[in-house]
C-alpha atoms as a PDB file:
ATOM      1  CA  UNK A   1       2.081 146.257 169.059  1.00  0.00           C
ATOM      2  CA  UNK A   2       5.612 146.563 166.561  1.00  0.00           C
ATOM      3  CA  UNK A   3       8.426 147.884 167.641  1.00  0.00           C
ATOM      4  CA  UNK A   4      10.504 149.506 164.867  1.00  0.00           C
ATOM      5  CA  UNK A   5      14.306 150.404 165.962  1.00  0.00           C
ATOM      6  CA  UNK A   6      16.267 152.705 163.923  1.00  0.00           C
ATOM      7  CA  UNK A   7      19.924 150.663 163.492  1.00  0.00           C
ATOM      8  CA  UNK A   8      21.169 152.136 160.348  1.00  0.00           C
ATOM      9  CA  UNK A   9      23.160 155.152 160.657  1.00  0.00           C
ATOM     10  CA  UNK A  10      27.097 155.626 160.446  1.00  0.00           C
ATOM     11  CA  UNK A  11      27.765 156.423 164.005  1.00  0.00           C
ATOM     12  CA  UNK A  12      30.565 158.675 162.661  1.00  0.00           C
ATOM     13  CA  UNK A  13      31.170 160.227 166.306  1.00  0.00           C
ATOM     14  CA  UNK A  14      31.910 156.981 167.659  1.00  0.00           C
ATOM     15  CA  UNK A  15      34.047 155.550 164.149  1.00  0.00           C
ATOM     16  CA  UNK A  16      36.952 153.949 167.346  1.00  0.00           C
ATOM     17  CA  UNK A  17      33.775 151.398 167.497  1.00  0.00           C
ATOM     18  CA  UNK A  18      31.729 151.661 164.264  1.00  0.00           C
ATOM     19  CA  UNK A  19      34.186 151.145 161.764  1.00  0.00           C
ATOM     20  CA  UNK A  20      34.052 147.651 161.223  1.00  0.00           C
ATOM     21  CA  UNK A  21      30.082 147.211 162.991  1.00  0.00           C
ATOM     22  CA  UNK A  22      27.114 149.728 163.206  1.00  0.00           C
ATOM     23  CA  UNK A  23      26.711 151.977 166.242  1.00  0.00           C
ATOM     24  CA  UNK A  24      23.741 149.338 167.776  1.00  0.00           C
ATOM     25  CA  UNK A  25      26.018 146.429 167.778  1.00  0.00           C
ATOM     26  CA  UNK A  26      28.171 148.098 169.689  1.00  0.00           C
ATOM     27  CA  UNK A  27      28.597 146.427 173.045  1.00  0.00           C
ATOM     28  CA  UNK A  28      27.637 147.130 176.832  1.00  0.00           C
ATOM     29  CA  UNK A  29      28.557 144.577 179.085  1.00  0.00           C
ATOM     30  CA  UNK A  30      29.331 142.229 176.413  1.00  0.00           C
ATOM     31  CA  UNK A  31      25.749 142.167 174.657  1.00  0.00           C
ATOM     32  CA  UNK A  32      24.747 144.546 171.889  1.00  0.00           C
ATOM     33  CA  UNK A  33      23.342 148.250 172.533  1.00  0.00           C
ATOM     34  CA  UNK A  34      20.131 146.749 169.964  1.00  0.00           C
ATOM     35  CA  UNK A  35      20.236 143.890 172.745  1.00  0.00           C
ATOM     36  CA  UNK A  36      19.651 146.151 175.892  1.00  0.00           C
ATOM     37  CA  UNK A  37      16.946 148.396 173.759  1.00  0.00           C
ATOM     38  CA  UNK A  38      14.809 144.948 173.090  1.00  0.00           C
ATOM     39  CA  UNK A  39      15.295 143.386 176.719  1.00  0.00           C
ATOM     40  CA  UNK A  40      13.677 146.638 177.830  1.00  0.00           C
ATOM     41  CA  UNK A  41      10.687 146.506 175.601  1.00  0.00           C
ATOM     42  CA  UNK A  42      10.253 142.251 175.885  1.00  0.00           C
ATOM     43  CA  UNK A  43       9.845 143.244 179.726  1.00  0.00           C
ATOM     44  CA  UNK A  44       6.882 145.113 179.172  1.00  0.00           C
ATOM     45  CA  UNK A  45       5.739 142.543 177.010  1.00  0.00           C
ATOM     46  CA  UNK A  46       5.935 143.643 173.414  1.00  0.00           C
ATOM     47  CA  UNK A  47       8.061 141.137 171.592  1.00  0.00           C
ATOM     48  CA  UNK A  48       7.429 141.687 167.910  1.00  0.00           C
ATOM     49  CA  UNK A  49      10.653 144.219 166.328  1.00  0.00           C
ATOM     50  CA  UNK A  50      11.369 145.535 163.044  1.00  0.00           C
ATOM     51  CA  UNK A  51      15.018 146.337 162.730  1.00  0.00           C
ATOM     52  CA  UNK A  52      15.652 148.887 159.778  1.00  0.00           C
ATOM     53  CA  UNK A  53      18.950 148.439 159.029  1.00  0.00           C
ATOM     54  CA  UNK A  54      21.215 150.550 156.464  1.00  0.00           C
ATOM     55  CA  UNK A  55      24.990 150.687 157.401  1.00  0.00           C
ATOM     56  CA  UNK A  56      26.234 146.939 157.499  1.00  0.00           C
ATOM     57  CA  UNK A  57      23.260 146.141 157.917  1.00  0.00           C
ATOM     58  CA  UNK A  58      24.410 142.102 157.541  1.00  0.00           C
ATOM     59  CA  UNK A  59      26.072 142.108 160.449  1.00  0.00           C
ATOM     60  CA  UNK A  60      22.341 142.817 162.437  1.00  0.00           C
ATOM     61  CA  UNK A  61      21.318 139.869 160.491  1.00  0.00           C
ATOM     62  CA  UNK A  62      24.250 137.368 161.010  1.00  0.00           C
ATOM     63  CA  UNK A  63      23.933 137.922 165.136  1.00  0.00           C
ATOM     64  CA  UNK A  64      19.613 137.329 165.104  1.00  0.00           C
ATOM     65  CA  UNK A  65      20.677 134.474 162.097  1.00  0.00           C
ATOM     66  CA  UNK A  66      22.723 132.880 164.853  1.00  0.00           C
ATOM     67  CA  UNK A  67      21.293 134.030 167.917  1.00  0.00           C
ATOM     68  CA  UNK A  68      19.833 131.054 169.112  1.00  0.00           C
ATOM     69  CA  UNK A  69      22.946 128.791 168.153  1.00  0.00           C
ATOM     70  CA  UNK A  70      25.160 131.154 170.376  1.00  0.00           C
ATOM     71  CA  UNK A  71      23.220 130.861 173.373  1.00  0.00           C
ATOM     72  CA  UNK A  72      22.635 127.057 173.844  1.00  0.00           C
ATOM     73  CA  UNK A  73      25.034 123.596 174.125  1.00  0.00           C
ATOM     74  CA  UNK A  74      25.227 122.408 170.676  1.00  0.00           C
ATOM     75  CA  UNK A  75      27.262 119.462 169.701  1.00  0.00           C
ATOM     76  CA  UNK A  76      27.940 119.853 165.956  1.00  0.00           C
ATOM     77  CA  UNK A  77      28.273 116.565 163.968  1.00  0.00           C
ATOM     78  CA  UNK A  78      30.997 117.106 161.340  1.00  0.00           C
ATOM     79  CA  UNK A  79      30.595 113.748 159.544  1.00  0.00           C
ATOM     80  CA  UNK A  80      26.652 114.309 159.158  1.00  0.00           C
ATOM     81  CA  UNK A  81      26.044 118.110 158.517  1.00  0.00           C
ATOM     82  CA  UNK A  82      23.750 117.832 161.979  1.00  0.00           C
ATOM     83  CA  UNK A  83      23.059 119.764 164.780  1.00  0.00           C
ATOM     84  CA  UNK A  84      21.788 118.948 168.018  1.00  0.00           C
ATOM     85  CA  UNK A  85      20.832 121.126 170.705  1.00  0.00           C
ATOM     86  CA  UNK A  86      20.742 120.525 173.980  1.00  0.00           C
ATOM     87  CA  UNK A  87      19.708 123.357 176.023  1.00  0.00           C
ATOM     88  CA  UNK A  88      17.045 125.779 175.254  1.00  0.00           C
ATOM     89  CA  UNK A  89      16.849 128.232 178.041  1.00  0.00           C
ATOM     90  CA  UNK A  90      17.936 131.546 176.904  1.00  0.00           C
ATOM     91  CA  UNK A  91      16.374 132.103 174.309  1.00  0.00           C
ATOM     92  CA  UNK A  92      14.283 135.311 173.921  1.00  0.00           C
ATOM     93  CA  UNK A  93      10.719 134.974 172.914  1.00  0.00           C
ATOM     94  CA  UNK A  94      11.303 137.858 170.123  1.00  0.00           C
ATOM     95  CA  UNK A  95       9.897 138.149 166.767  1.00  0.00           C
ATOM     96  CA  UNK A  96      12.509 140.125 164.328  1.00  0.00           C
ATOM     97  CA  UNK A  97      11.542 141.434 160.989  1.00  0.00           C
ATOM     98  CA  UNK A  98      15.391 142.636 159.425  1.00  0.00           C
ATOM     99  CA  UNK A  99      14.256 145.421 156.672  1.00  0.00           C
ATOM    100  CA  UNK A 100      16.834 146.765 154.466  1.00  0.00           C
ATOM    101  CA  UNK A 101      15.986 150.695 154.201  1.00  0.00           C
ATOM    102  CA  UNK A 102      19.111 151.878 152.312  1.00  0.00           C
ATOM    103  CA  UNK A 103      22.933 152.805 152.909  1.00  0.00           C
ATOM    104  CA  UNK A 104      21.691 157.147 152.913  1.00  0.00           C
ATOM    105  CA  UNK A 105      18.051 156.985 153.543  1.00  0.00           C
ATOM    106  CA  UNK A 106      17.444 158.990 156.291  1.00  0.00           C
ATOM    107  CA  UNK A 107      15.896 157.932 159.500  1.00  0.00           C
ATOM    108  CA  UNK A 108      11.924 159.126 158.134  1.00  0.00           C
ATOM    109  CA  UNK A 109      12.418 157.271 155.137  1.00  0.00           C
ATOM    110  CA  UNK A 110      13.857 154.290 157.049  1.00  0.00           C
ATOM    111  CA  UNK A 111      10.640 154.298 159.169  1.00  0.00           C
ATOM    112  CA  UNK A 112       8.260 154.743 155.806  1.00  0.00           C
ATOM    113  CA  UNK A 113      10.097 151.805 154.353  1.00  0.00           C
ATOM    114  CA  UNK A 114       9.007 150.041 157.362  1.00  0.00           C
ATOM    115  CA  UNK A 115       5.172 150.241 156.583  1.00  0.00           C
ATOM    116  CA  UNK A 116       4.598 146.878 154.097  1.00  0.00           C
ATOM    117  CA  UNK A 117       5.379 144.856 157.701  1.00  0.00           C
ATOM    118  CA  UNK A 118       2.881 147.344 160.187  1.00  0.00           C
ATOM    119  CA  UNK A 119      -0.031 145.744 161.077  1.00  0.00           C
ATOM    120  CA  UNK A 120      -2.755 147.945 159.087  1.00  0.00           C
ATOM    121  CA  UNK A 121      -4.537 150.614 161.209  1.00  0.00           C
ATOM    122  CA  UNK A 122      -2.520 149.495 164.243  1.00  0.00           C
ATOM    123  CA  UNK A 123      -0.322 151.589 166.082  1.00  0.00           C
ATOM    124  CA  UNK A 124       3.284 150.973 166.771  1.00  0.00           C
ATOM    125  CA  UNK A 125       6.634 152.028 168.449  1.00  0.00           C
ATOM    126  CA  UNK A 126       9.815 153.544 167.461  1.00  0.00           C
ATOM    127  CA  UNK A 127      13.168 154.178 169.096  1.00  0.00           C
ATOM    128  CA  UNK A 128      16.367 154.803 168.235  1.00  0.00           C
ATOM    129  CA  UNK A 129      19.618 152.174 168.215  1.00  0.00           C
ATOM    130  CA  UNK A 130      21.753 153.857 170.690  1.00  0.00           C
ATOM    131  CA  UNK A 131      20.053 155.016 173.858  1.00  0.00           C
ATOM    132  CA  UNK A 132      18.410 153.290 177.280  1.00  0.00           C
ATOM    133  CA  UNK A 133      16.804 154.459 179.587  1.00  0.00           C
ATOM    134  CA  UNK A 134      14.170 152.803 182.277  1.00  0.00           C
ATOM    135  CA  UNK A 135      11.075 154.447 180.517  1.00  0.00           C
ATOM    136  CA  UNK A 136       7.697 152.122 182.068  1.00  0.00           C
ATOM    137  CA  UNK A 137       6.585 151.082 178.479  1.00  0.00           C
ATOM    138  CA  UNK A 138       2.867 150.420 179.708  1.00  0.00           C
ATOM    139  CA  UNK A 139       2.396 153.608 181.175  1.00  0.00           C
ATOM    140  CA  UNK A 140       3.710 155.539 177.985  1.00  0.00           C
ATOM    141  CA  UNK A 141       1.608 153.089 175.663  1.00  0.00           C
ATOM    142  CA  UNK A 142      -1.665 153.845 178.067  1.00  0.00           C
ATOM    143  CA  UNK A 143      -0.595 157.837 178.326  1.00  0.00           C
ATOM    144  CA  UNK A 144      -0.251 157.892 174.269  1.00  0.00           C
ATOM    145  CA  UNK A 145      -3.958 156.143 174.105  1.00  0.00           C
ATOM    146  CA  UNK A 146      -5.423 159.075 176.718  1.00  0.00           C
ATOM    147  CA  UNK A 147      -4.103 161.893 174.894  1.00  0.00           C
ATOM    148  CA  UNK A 148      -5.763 161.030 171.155  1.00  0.00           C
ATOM    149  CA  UNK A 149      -2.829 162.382 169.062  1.00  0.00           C
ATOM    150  CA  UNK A 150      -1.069 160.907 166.455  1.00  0.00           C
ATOM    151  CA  UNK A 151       1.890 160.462 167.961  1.00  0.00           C
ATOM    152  CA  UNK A 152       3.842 160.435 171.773  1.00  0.00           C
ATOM    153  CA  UNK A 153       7.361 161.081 172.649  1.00  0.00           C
ATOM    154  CA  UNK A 154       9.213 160.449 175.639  1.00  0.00           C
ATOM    155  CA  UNK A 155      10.382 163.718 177.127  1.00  0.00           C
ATOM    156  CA  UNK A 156      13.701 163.605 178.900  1.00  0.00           C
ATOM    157  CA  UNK A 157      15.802 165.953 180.635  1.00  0.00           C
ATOM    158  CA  UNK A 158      20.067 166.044 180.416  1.00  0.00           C
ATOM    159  CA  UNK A 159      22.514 168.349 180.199  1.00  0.00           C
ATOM    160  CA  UNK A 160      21.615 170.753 178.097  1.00  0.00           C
ATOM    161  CA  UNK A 161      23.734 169.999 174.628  1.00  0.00           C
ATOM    162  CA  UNK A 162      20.937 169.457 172.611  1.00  0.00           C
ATOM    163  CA  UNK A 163      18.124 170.726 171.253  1.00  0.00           C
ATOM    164  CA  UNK A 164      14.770 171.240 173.056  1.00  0.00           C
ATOM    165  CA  UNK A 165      11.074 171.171 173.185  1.00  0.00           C
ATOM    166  CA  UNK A 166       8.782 173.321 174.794  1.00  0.00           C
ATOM    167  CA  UNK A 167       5.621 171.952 176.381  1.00  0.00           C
ATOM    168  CA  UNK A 168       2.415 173.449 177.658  1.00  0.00           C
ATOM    169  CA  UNK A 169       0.690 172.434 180.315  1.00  0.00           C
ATOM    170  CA  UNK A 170      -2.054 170.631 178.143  1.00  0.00           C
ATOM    171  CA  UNK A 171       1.501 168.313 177.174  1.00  0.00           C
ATOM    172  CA  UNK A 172       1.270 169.424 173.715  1.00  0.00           C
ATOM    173  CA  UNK A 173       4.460 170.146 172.134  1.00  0.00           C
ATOM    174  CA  UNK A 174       4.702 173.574 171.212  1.00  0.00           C
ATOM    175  CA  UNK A 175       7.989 174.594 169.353  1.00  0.00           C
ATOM    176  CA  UNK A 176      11.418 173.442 169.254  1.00  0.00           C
ATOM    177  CA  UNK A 177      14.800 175.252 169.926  1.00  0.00           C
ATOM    178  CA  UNK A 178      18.427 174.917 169.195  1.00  0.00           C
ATOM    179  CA  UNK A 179      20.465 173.992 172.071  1.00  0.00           C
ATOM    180  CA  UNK A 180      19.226 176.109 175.281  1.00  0.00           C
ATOM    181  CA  UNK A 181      21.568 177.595 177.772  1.00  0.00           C
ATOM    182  CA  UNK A 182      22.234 175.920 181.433  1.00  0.00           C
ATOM    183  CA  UNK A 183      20.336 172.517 182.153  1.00  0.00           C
ATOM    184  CA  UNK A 184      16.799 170.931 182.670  1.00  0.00           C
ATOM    185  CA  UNK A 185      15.348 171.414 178.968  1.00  0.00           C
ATOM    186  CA  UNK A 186      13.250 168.873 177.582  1.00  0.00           C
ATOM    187  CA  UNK A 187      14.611 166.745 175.085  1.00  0.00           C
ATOM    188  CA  UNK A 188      13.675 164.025 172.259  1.00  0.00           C
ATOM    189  CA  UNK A 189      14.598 161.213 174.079  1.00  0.00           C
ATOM    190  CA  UNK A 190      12.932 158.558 171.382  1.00  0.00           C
ATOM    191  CA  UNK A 191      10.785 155.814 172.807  1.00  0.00           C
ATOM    192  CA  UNK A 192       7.821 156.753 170.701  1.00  0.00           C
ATOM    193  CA  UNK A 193       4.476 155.748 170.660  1.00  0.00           C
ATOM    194  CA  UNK A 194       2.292 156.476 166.658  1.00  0.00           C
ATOM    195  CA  UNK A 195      -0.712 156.059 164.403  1.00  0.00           C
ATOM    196  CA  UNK A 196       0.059 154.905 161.029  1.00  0.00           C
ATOM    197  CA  UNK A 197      -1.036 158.405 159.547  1.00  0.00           C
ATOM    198  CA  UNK A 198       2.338 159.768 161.266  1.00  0.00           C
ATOM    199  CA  UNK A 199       3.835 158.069 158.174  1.00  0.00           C
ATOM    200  CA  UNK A 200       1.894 160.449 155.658  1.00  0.00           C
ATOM    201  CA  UNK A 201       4.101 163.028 156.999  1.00  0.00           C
ATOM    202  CA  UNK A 202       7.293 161.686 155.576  1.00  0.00           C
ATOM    203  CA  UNK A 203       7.827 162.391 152.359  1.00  0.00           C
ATOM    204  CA  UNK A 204      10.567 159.309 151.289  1.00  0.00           C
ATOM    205  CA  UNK A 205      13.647 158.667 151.868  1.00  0.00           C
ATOM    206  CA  UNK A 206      15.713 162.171 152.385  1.00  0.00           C
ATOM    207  CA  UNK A 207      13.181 162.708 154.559  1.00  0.00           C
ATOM    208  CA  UNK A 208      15.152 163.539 158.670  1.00  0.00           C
ATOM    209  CA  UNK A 209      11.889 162.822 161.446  1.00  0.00           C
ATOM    210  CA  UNK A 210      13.008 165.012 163.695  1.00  0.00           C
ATOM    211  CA  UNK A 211      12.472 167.437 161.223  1.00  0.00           C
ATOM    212  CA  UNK A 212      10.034 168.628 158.975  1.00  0.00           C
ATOM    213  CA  UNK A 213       7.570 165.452 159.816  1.00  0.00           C
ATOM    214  CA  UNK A 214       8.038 166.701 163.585  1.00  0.00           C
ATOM    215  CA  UNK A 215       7.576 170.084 163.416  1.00  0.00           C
ATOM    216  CA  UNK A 216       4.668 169.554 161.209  1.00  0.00           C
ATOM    217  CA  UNK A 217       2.785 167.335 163.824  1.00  0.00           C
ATOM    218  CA  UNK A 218       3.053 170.438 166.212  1.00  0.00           C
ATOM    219  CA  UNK A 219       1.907 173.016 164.028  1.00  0.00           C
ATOM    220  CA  UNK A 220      -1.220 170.727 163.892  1.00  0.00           C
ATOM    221  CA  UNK A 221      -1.078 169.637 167.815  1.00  0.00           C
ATOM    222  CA  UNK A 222      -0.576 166.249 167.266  1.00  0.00           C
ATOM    223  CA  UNK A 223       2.519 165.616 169.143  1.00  0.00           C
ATOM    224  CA  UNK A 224       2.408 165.109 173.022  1.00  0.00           C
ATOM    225  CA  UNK A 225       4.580 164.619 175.446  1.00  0.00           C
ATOM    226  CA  UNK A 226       4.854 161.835 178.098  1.00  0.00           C
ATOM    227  CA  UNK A 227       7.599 163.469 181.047  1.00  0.00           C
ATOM    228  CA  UNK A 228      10.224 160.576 181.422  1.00  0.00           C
ATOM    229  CA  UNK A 229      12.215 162.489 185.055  1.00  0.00           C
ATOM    230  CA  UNK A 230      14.584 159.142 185.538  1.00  0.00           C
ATOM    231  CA  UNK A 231      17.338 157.947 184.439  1.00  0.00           C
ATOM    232  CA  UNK A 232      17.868 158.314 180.342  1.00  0.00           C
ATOM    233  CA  UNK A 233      21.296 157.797 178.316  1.00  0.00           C
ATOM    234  CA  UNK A 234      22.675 157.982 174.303  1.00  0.00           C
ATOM    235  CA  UNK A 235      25.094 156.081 173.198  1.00  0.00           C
ATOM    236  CA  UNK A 236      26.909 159.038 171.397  1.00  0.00           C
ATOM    237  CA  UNK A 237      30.589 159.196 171.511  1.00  0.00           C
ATOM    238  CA  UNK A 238      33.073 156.612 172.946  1.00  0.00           C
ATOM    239  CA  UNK A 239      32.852 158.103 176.428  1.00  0.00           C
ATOM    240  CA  UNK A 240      29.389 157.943 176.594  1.00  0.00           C
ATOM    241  CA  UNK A 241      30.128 154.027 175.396  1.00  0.00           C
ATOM    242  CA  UNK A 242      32.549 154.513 178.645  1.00  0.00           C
ATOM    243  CA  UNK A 243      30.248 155.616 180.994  1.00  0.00           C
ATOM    244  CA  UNK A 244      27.083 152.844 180.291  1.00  0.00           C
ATOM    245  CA  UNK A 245      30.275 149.789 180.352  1.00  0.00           C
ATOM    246  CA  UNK A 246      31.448 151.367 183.488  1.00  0.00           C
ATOM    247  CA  UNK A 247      27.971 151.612 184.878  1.00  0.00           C
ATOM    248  CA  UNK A 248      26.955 147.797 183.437  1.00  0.00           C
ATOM    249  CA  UNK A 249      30.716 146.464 185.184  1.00  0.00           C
ATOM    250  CA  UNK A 250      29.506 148.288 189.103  1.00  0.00           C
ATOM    251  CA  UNK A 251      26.385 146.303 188.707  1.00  0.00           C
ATOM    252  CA  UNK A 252      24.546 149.499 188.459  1.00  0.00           C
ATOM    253  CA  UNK A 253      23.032 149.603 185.095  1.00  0.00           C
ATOM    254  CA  UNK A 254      19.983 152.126 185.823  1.00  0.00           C
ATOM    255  CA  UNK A 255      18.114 150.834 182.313  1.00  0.00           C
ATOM    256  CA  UNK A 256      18.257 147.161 183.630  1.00  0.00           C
ATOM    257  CA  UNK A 257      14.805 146.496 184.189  1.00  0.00           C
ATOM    258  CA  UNK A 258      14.749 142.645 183.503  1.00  0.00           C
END
């Protein structure tokens, strides 16, 4: 099964880091956010990405261009334009697919530009470039296959500054709302799991997911909900950057599941 990652936004509310790189490059530990997101999906197994880039998009591409140069012994004959490596031990058994999807599109046309590279009829996965979390992948792919719907999102639960989702007991999603008071609301917290006919509801490229496309797949009870309870975190602003380095640096990095 693709995975698709959503890498090319602005990251305006964190522009001390995304000014010169976007928001996924940004570092934890010393390794990419995009890095983390992919380690946490290759553990489960699923190995085959499509990055949709937008916002310096090139720099995505230099780092997987060179990725496997950076992370062996090389010696690097001058003289002869040759290369010789001589370790080959850290190198990720990944599978990336770079798509261009435009400097504004927004983040449903990014994923409609992605459909040329989806395997036909298959479904696939989609997350966002700037948030972890220790989600089991293989129990949200086998909860998305129980349910018959069209698509699955994982449901977590953090302070409450953002908007949330009800759900009813059947784990259909039932309506959305603006930014409830106190803590404990439900929350998009990405990590999806789709059919290719999600894609029919996105109309191109100003197209937002989270909106119309979403709301439409609950008027017609196709969105569930699979109830992530651990531990779940955005990369956001610079102190939620903070927070994950500080957490990476005490050797407690809850999303490290590799």
């Amino acid at each position: 099964m693709k995975v698709l990652i959503l890498a090319g936004g602005f990251g305006t509310r964190l522009s001390e880091e995304t000014h010169l790189i976007p928001k996924p490059m940004v570092e934890i530990g010393g390794r990419p956010m995009l890095w983390h997101i992919m380690k946490i999906y290759s553990t489960y197994g699923f190995n085959d990405f499509i990055i949709l880039l937008g916002y310096k998009g090139y720099v995505i591409k230099e780092y997987f261009a060179n990725y496997f140069l950076h992370e062996n012994d090389v010696t690097i004959d001058i003289a002869n334009n040759k290369i010789e490596t001589h370790s080959q031990n850290n190198v990720e058994p990944w599978k990336v697919t770079l798509v261009n999807t435009g400097i504004n599109t927004m983040t449903g046309g990014r994923l409609k530009r992605a459909l040329p590279y989806l395997n036909d009829g298959q479904p696939f996965m989609f997350t966002y470039g700037d948030g972890v979390c220790n989600v089991d992948i293989q129990a949200l792919v086998s909860f998305h296959k129980q349910h018959d719907k069209l698509i699955t999102m994982t449901a977590v639960q953090p302070e409450g500054r953002f908007g949330a989702m009800k759900i009813g007991d059947d784990m259909a999603v039932n309506s959305f709302e603006e930014k409830p008071e106190g803590e404990g609301g439900w929350i998009n917290g990405g990590f999806f799991v789709c059919q290719p006919k999600v894609l029919d509801y996105i109309k191109g490229d100003e197209t937002m997911f989270e909106r119309e496309p979403l709301n439409m797949l609950v008027r017609d009870r196709q969105l569930v909900a699979y109830k992530h309870k651990d531990f779940w975190q955005c990369m956001d602003t610079l102190r939620d950057k903070r927070m994950l380095e500080s957490m990476w640096e005490e050797e407690n990095p809850r999303w490290k599941i590799w």
